[in-house]
C-alpha atoms as a PDB file:
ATOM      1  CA  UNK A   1       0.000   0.000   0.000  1.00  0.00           C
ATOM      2  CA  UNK A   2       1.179   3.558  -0.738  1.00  0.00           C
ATOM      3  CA  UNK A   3      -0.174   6.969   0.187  1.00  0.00           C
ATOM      4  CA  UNK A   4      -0.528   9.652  -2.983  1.00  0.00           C
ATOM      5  CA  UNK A   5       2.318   9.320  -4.862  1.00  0.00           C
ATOM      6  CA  UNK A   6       4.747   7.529  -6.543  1.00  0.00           C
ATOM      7  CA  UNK A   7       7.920   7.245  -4.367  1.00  0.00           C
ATOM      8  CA  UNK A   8      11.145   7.048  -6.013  1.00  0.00           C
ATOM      9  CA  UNK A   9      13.944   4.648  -6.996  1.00  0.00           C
ATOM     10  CA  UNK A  10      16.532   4.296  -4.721  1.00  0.00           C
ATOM     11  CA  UNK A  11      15.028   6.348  -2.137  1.00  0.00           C
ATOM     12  CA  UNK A  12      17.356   7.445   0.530  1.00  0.00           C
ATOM     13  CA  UNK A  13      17.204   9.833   3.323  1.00  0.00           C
ATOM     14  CA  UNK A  14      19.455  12.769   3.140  1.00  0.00           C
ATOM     15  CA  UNK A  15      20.450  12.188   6.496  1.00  0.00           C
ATOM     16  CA  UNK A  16      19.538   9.646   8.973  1.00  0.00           C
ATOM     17  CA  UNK A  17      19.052  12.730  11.954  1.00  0.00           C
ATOM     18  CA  UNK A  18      15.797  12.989   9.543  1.00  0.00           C
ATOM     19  CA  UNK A  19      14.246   9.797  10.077  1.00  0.00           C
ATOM     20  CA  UNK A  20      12.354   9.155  13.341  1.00  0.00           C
ATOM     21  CA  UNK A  21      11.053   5.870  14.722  1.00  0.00           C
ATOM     22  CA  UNK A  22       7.282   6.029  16.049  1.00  0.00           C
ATOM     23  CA  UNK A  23       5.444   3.187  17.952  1.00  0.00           C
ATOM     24  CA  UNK A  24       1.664   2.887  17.206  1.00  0.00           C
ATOM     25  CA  UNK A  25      -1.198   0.900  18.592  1.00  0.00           C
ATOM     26  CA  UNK A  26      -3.467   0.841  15.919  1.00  0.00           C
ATOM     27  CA  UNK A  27      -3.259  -0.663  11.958  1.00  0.00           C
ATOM     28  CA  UNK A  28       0.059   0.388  10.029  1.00  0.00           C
ATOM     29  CA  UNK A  29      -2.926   2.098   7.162  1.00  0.00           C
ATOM     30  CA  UNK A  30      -3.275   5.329   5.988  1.00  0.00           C
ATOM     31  CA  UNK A  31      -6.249   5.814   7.089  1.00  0.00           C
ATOM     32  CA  UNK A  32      -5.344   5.262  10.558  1.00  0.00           C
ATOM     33  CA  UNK A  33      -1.852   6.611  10.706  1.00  0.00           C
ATOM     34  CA  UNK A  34      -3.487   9.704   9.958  1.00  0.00           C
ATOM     35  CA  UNK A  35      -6.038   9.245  12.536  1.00  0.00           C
ATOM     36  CA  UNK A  36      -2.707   9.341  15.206  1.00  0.00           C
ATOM     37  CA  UNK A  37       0.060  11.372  13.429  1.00  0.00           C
ATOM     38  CA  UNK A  38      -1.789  14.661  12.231  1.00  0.00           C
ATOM     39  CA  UNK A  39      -1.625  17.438  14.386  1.00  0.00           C
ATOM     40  CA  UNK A  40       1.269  15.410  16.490  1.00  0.00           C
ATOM     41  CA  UNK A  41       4.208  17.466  17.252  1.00  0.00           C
ATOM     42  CA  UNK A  42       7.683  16.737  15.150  1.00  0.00           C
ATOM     43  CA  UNK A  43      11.083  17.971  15.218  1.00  0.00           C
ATOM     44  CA  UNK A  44      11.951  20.213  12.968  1.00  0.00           C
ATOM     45  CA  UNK A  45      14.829  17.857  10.922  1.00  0.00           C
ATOM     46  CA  UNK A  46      12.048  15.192  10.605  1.00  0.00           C
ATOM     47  CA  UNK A  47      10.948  14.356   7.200  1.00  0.00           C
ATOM     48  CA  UNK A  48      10.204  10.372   6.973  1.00  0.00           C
ATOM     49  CA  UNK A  49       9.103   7.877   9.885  1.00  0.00           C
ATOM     50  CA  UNK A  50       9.744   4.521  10.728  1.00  0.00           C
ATOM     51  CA  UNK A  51       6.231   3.450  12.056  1.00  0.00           C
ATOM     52  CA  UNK A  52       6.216  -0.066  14.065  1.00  0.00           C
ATOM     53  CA  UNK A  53       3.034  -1.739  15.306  1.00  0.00           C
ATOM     54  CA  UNK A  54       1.470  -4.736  15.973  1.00  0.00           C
ATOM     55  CA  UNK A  55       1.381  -5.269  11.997  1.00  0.00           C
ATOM     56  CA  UNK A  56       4.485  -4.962  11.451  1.00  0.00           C
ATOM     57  CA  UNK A  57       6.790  -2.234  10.053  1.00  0.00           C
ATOM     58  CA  UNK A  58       5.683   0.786   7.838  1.00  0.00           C
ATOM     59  CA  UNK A  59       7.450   4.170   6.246  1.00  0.00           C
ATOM     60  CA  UNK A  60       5.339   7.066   5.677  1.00  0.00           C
ATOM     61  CA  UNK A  61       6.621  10.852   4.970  1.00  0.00           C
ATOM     62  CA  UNK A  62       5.650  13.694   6.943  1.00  0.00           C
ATOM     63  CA  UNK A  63       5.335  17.219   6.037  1.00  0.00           C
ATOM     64  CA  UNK A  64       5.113  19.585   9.369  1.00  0.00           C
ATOM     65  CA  UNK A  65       3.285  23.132   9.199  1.00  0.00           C
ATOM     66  CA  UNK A  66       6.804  24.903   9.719  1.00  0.00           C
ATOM     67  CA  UNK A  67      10.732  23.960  10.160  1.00  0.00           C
ATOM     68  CA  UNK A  68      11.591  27.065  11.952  1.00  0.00           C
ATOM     69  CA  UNK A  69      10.224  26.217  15.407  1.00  0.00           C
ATOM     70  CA  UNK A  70      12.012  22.757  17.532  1.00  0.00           C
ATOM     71  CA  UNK A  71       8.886  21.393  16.993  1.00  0.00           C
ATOM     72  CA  UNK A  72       5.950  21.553  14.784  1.00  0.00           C
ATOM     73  CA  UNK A  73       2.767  19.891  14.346  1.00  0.00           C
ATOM     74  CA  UNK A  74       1.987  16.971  11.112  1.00  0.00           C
ATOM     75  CA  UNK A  75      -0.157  18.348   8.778  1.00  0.00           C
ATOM     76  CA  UNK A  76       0.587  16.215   5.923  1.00  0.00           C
ATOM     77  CA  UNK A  77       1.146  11.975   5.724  1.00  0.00           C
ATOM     78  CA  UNK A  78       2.630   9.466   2.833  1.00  0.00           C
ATOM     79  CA  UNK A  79       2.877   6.134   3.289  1.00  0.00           C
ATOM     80  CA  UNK A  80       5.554   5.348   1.359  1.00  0.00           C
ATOM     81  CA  UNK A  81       5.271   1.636   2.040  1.00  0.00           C
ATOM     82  CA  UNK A  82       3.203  -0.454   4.435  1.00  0.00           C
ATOM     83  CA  UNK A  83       3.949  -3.649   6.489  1.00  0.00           C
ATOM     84  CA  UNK A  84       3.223  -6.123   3.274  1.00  0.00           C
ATOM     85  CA  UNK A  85       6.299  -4.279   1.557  1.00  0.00           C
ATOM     86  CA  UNK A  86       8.820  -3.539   4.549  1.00  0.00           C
ATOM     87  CA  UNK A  87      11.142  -5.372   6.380  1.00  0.00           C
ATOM     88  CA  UNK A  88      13.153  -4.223   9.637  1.00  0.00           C
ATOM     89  CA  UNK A  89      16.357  -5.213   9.438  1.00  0.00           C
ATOM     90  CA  UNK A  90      19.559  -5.076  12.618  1.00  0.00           C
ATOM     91  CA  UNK A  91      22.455  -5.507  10.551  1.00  0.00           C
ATOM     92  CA  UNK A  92      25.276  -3.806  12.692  1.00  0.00           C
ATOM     93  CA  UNK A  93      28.317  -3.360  10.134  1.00  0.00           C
ATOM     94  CA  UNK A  94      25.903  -1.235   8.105  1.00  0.00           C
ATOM     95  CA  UNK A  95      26.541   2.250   7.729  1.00  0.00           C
ATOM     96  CA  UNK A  96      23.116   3.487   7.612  1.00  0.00           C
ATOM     97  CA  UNK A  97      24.776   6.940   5.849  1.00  0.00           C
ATOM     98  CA  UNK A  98      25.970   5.399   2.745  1.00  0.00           C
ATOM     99  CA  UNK A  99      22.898   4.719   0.406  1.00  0.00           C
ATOM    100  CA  UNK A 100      25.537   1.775  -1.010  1.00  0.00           C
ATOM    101  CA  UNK A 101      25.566   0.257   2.237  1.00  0.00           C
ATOM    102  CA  UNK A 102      21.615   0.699   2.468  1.00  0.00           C
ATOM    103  CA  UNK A 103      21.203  -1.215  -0.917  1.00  0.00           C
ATOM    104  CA  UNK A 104      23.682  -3.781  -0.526  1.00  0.00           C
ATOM    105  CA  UNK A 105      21.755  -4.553   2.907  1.00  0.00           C
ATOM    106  CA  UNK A 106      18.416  -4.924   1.358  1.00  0.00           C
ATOM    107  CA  UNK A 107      19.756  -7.204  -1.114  1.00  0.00           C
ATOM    108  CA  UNK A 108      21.287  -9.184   1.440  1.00  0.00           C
ATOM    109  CA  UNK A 109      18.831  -9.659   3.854  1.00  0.00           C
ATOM    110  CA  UNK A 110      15.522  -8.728   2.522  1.00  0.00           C
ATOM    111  CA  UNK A 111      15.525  -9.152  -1.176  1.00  0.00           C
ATOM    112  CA  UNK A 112      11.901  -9.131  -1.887  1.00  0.00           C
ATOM    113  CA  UNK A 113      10.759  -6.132   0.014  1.00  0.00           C
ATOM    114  CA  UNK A 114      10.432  -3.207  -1.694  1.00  0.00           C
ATOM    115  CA  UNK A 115      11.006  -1.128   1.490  1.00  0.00           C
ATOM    116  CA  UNK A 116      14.293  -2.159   3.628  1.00  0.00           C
ATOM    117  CA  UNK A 117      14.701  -0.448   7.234  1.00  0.00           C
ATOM    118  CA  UNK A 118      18.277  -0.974   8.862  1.00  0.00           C
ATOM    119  CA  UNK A 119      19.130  -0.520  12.673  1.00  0.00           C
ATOM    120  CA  UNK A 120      23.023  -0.184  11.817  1.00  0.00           C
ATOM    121  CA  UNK A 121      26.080   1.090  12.976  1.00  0.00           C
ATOM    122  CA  UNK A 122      26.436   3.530  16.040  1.00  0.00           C
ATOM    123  CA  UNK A 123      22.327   2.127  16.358  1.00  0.00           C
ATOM    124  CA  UNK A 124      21.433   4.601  13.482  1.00  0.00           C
ATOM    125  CA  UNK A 125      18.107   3.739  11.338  1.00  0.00           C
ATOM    126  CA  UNK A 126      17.424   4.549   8.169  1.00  0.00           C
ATOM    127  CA  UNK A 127      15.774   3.183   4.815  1.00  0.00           C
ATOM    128  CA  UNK A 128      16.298   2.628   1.147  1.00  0.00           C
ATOM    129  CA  UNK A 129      12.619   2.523  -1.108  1.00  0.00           C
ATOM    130  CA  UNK A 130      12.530   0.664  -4.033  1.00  0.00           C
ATOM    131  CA  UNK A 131      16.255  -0.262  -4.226  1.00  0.00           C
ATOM    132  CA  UNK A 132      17.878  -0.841  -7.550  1.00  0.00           C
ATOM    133  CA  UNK A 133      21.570  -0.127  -7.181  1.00  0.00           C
ATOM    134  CA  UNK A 134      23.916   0.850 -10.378  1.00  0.00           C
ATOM    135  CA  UNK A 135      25.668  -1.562 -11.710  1.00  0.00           C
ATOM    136  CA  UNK A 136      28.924  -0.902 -12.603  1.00  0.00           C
ATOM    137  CA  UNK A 137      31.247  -3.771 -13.766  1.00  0.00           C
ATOM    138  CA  UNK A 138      34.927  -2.877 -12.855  1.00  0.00           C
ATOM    139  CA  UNK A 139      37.582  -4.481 -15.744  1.00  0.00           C
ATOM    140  CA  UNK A 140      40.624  -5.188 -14.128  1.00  0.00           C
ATOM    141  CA  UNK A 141      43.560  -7.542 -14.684  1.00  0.00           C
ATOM    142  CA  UNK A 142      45.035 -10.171 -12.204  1.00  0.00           C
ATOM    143  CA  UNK A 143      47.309 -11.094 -10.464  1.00  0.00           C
ATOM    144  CA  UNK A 144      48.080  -9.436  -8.029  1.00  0.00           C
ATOM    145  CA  UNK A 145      44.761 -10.190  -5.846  1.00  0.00           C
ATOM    146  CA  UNK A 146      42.613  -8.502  -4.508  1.00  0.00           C
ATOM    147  CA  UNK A 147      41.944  -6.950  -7.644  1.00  0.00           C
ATOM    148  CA  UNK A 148      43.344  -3.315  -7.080  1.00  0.00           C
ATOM    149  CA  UNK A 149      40.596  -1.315  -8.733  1.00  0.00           C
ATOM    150  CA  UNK A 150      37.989  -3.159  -8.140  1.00  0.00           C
ATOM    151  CA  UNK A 151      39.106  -3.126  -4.579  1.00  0.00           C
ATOM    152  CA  UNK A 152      39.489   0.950  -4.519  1.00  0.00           C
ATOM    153  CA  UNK A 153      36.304   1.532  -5.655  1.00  0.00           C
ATOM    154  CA  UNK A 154      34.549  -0.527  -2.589  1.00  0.00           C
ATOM    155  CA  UNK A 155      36.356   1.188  -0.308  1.00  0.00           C
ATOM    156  CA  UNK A 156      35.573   4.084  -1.992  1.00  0.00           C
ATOM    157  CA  UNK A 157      31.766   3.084  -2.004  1.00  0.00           C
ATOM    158  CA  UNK A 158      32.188   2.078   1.714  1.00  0.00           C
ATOM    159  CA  UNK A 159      31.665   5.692   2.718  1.00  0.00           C
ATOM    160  CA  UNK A 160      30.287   7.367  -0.034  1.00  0.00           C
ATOM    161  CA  UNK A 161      27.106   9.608   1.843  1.00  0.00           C
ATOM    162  CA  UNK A 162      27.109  11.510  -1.782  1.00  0.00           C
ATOM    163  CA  UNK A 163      26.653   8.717  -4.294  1.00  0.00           C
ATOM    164  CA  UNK A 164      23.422   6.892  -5.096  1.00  0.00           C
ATOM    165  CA  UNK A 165      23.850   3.460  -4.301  1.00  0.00           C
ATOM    166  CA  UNK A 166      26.190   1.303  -6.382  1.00  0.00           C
ATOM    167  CA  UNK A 167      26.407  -2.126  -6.842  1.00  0.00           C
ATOM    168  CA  UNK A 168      29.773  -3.322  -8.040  1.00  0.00           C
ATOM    169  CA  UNK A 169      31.009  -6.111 -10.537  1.00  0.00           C
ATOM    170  CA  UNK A 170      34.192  -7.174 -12.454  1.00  0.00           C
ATOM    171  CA  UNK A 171      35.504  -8.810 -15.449  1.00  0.00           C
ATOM    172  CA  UNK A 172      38.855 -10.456 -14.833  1.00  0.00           C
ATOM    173  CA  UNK A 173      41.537 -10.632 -17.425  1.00  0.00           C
ATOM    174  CA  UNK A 174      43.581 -13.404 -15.608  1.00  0.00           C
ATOM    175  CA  UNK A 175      47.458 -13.361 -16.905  1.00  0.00           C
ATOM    176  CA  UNK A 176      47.612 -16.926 -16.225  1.00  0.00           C
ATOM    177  CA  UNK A 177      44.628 -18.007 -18.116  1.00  0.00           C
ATOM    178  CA  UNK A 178      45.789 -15.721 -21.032  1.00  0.00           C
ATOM    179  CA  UNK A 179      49.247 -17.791 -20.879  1.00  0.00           C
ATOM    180  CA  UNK A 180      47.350 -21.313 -20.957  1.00  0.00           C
ATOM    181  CA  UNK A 181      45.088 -19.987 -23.900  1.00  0.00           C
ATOM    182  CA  UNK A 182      48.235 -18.780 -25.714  1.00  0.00           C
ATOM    183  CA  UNK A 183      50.998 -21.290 -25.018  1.00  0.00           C
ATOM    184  CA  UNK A 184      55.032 -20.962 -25.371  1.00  0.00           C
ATOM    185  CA  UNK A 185      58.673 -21.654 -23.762  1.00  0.00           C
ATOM    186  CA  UNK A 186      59.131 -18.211 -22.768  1.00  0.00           C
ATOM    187  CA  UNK A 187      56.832 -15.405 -21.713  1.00  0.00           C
ATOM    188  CA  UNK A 188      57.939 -11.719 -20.595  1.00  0.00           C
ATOM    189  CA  UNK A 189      55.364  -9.663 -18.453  1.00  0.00           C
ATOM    190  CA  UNK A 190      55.522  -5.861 -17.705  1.00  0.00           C
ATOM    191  CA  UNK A 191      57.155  -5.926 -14.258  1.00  0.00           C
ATOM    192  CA  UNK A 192      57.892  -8.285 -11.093  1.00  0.00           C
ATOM    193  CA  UNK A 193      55.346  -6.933  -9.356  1.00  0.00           C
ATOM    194  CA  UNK A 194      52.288  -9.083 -10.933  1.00  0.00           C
ATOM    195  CA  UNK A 195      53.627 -12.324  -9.205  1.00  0.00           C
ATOM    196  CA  UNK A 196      52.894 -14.392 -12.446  1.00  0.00           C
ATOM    197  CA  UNK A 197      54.822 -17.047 -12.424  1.00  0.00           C
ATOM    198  CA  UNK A 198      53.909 -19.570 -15.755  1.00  0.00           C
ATOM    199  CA  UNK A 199      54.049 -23.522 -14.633  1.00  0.00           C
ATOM    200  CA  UNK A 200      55.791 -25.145 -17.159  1.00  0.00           C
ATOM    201  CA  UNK A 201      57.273 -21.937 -18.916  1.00  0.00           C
ATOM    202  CA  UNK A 202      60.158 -19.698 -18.243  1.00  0.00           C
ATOM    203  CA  UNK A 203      58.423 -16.118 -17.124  1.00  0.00           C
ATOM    204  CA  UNK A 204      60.704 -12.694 -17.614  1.00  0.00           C
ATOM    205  CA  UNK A 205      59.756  -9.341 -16.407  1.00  0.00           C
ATOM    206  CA  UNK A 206      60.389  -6.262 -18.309  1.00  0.00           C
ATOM    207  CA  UNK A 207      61.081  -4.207 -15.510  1.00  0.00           C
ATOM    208  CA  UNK A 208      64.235  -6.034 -14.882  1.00  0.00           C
ATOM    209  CA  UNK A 209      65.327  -5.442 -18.762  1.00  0.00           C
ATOM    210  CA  UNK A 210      66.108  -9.039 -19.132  1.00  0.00           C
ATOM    211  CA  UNK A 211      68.321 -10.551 -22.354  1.00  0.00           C
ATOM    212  CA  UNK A 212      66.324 -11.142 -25.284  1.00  0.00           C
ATOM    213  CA  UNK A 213      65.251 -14.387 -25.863  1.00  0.00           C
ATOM    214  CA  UNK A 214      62.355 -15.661 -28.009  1.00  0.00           C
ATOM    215  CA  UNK A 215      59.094 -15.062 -25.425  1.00  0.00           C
ATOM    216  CA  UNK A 216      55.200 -14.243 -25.674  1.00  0.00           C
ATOM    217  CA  UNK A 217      54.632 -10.832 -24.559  1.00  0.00           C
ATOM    218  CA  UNK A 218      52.192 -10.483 -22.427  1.00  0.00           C
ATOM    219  CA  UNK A 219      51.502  -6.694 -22.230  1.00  0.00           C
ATOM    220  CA  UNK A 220      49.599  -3.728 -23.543  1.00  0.00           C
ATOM    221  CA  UNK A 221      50.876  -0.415 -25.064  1.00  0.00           C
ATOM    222  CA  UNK A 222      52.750   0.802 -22.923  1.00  0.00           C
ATOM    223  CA  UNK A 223      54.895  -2.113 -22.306  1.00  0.00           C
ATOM    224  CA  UNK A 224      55.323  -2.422 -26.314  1.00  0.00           C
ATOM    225  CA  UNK A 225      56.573   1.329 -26.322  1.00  0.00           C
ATOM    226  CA  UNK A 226      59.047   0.138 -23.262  1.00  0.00           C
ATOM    227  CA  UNK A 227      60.370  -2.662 -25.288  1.00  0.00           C
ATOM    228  CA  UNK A 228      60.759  -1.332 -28.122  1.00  0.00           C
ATOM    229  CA  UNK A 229      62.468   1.143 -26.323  1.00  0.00           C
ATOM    230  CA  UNK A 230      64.834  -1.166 -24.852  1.00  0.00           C
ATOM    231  CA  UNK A 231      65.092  -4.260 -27.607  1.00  0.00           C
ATOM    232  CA  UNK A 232      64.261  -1.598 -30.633  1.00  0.00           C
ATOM    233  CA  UNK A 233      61.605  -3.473 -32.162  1.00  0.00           C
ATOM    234  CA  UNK A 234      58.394  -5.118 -31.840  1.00  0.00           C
ATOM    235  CA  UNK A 235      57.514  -8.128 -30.002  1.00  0.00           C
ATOM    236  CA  UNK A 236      54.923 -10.653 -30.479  1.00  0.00           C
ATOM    237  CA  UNK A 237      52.370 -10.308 -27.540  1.00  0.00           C
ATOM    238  CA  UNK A 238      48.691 -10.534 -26.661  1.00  0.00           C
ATOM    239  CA  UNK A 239      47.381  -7.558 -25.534  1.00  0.00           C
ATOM    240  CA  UNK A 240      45.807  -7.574 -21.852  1.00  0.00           C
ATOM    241  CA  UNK A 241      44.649  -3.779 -21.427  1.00  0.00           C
ATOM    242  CA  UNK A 242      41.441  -3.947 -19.520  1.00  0.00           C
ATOM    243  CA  UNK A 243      40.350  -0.974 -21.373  1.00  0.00           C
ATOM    244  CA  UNK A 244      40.938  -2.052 -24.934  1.00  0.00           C
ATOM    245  CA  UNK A 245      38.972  -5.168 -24.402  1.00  0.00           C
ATOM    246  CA  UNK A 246      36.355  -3.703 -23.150  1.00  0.00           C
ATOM    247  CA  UNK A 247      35.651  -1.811 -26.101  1.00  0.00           C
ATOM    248  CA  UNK A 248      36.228  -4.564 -28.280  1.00  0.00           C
ATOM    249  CA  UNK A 249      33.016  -6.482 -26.052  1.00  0.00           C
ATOM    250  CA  UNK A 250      31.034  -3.685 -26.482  1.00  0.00           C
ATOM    251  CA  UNK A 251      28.375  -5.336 -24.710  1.00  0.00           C
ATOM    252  CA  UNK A 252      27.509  -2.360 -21.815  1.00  0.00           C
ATOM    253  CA  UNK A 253      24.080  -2.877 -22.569  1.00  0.00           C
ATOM    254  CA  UNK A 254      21.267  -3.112 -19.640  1.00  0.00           C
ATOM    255  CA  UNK A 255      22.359  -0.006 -17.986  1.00  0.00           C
ATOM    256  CA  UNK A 256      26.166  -1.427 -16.851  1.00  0.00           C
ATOM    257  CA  UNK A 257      28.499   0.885 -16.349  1.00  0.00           C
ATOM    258  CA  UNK A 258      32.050   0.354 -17.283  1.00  0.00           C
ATOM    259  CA  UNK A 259      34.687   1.315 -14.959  1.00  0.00           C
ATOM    260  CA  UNK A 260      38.558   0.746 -15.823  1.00  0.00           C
ATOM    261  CA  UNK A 261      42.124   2.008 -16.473  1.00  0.00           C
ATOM    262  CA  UNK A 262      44.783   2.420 -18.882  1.00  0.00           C
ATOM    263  CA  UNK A 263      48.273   2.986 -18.470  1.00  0.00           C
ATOM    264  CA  UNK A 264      49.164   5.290 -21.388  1.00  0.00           C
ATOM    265  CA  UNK A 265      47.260   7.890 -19.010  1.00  0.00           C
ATOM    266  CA  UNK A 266      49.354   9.631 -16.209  1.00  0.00           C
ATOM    267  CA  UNK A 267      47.273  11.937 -14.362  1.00  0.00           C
ATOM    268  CA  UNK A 268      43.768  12.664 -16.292  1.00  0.00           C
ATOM    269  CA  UNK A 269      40.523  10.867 -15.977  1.00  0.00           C
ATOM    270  CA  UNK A 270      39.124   9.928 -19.514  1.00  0.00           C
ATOM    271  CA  UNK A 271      34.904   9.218 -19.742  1.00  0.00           C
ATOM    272  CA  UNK A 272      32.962   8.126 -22.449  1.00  0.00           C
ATOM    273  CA  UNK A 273      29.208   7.111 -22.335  1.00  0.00           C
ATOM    274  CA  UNK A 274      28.602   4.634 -19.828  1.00  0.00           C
ATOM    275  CA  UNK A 275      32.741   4.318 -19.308  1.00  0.00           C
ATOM    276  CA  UNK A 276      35.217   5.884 -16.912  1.00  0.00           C
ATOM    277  CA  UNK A 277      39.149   4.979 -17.095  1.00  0.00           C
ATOM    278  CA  UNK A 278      41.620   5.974 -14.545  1.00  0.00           C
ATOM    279  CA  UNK A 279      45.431   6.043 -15.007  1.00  0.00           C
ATOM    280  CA  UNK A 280      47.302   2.435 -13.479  1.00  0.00           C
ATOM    281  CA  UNK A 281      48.371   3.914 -10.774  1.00  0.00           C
ATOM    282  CA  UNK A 282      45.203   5.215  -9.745  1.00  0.00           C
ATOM    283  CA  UNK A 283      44.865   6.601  -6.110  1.00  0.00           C
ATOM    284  CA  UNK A 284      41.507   6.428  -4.403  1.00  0.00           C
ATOM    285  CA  UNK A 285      40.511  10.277  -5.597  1.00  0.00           C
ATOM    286  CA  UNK A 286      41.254   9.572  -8.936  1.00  0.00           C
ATOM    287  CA  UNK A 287      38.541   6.303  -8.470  1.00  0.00           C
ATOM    288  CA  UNK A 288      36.021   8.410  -6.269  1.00  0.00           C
ATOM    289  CA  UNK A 289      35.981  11.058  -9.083  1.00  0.00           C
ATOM    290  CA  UNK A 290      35.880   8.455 -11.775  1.00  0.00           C
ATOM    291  CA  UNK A 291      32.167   6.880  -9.308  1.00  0.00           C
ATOM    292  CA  UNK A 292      30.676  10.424  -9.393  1.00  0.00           C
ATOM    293  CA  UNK A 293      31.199  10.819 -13.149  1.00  0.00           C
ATOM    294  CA  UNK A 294      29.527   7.428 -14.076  1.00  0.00           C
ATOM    295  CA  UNK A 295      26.570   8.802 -11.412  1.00  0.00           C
ATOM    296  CA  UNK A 296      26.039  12.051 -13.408  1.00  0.00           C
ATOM    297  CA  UNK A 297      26.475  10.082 -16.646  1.00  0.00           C
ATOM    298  CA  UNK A 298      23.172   7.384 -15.428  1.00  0.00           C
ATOM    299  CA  UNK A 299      21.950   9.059 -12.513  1.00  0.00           C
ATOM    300  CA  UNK A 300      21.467  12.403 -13.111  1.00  0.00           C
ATOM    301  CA  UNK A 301      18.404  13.125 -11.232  1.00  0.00           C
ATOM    302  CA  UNK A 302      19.322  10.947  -8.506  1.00  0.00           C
ATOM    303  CA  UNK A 303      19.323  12.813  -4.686  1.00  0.00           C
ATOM    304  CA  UNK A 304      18.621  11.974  -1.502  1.00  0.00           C
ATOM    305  CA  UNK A 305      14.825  11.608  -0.057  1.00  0.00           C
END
């Protein structure tokens, strides 16, 4: 059941001071949350309710007859969603603050309730509406593991209050499956620090300038401009950049966004639609910067209840 209109995706509170939790006697309807809330007295920061009763849980919105005064009486109620669609949820490690955290609880523990209420860290509550996170699929190579980007970015997401909420994936280009799909005696690698190791196969490292032999390049083009920098001409190589094969997938479709990086950039950010690549070397900033451009790009509208 809702009240008079349509509330939207990914609902979130702005901030969690403006939710309050109310007890009632009576039926969680709008008829009779009306009955009890109008004309009842609410703090000025409160904009949305969590209502529990003997039916259950509800979340309705509240509009007061001024903010200026500590407290002012209800003149206006939405339900937003009744006891049929909400769940209560304690989930302690949440961070009721981050709408990512919100989302990725109501998939966890209530995945079929359109309205998701979470008692979390520091005992905060607040709610996500209709959740339906943005996917974005993070294209990374490996090893080393954890996947480095893919790793920034949920640490990233882990306490971002500004973003809507974000649901992350990833492609893995695995160096070791590309060296079993492609095989030879000898293979040479960008630098020590992948930890690939071939079983079977002698494994060189560029960054260590090693004596030519006859080996598989395993690279991108960066490392061909480094060895032909060194050796003076071109190897034979398959080409691993996460951000090359993406394009050549092309497959983004279903509202996925593509996050991933390139090393022939330094410093700059570079977006296309649906698609954000930082350099390598990325530091967190660089990857928070690259979230909030994929957010404008297919979440535009998108802000806080």
């Amino acid at each position: 059941m809702t009240g008079s209109c349509s509330p939207s995706r990914n609902l979130v509170p702005g901030r969690y001071r403006g939710v309050a939790m109310a007890t009632v006697d009576g039926p969680l309807d709008i008829a009779d949350l009306r009955a009890q809330l109008l004309g009842r007295p609410a703090y000025r920061r409160t904009r949305f309710l969590v209502l529990r009763g003997p039916d259950g849980t509800a979340v309705a919105r509240v509009r007061k007859e001024s903010e200026e005064p500590l407290f002012s009486p209800i003149v206006a109620v939405e339900l937003l969603a009744g006891p049929d669609e909400c769940t209560y949820v304690q989930a302690p490690e949440v961070d009721t603050a981050v709408p990512s955290a919100l989302a990725h609880a109501a998939r966890r523990y209530a995945p079929s309730s359109r309205a998701v209420v979470v008692q979390g860290r520091y005992e905060h509550v607040s709610f996500i509406l209709d959740p339906d996170p943005l996917r974005v699929v993070v294209s990374e190579v490996v090893p080393p593991f954890p996947p480095k980007l893919f790793d920034q970015a949920r640490r990233v997401l882990d306490t971002a209050e500004e973003l809507p909420p974000i649901e992350l994936t990833h492609e893995l280009i695995d160096l070791r499956e590309l060296a079993r799909d492609h095989p030879a005696g000898d293979y040479l690698l960008p630098c020590r620090g992948s930890g690939v190791d071939v079983p079977g196969a002698r494994t060189h490292y560029l960054d260590q300038r090693p004596a030519h032999t006859d080996w598989l390049l395993l690279g991108c083009a960066r490392s061909r401009e480094i060895y032909r920098w060194f050796y003076g001409h071109t190897p034979a190589g398959i080409d691993f950049c996460p951000r090359t094969r993406a394009a050549q997938a092309n497959d983004r479709a279903g509202g996925h966004a593509l996050l991933t990086k390139c090393c022939l950039q330094e410093e700059s950010l570079e977006s296309g639609p649906g698609m954000v690549c930082v350099p390598w070397g990325s530091s967190l900033e660089h990857v928070r910067r690259a979230l909030v451009e994929l957010a404008r790009q297919l979440e535009p509208t998108w802000a806080p209840g």
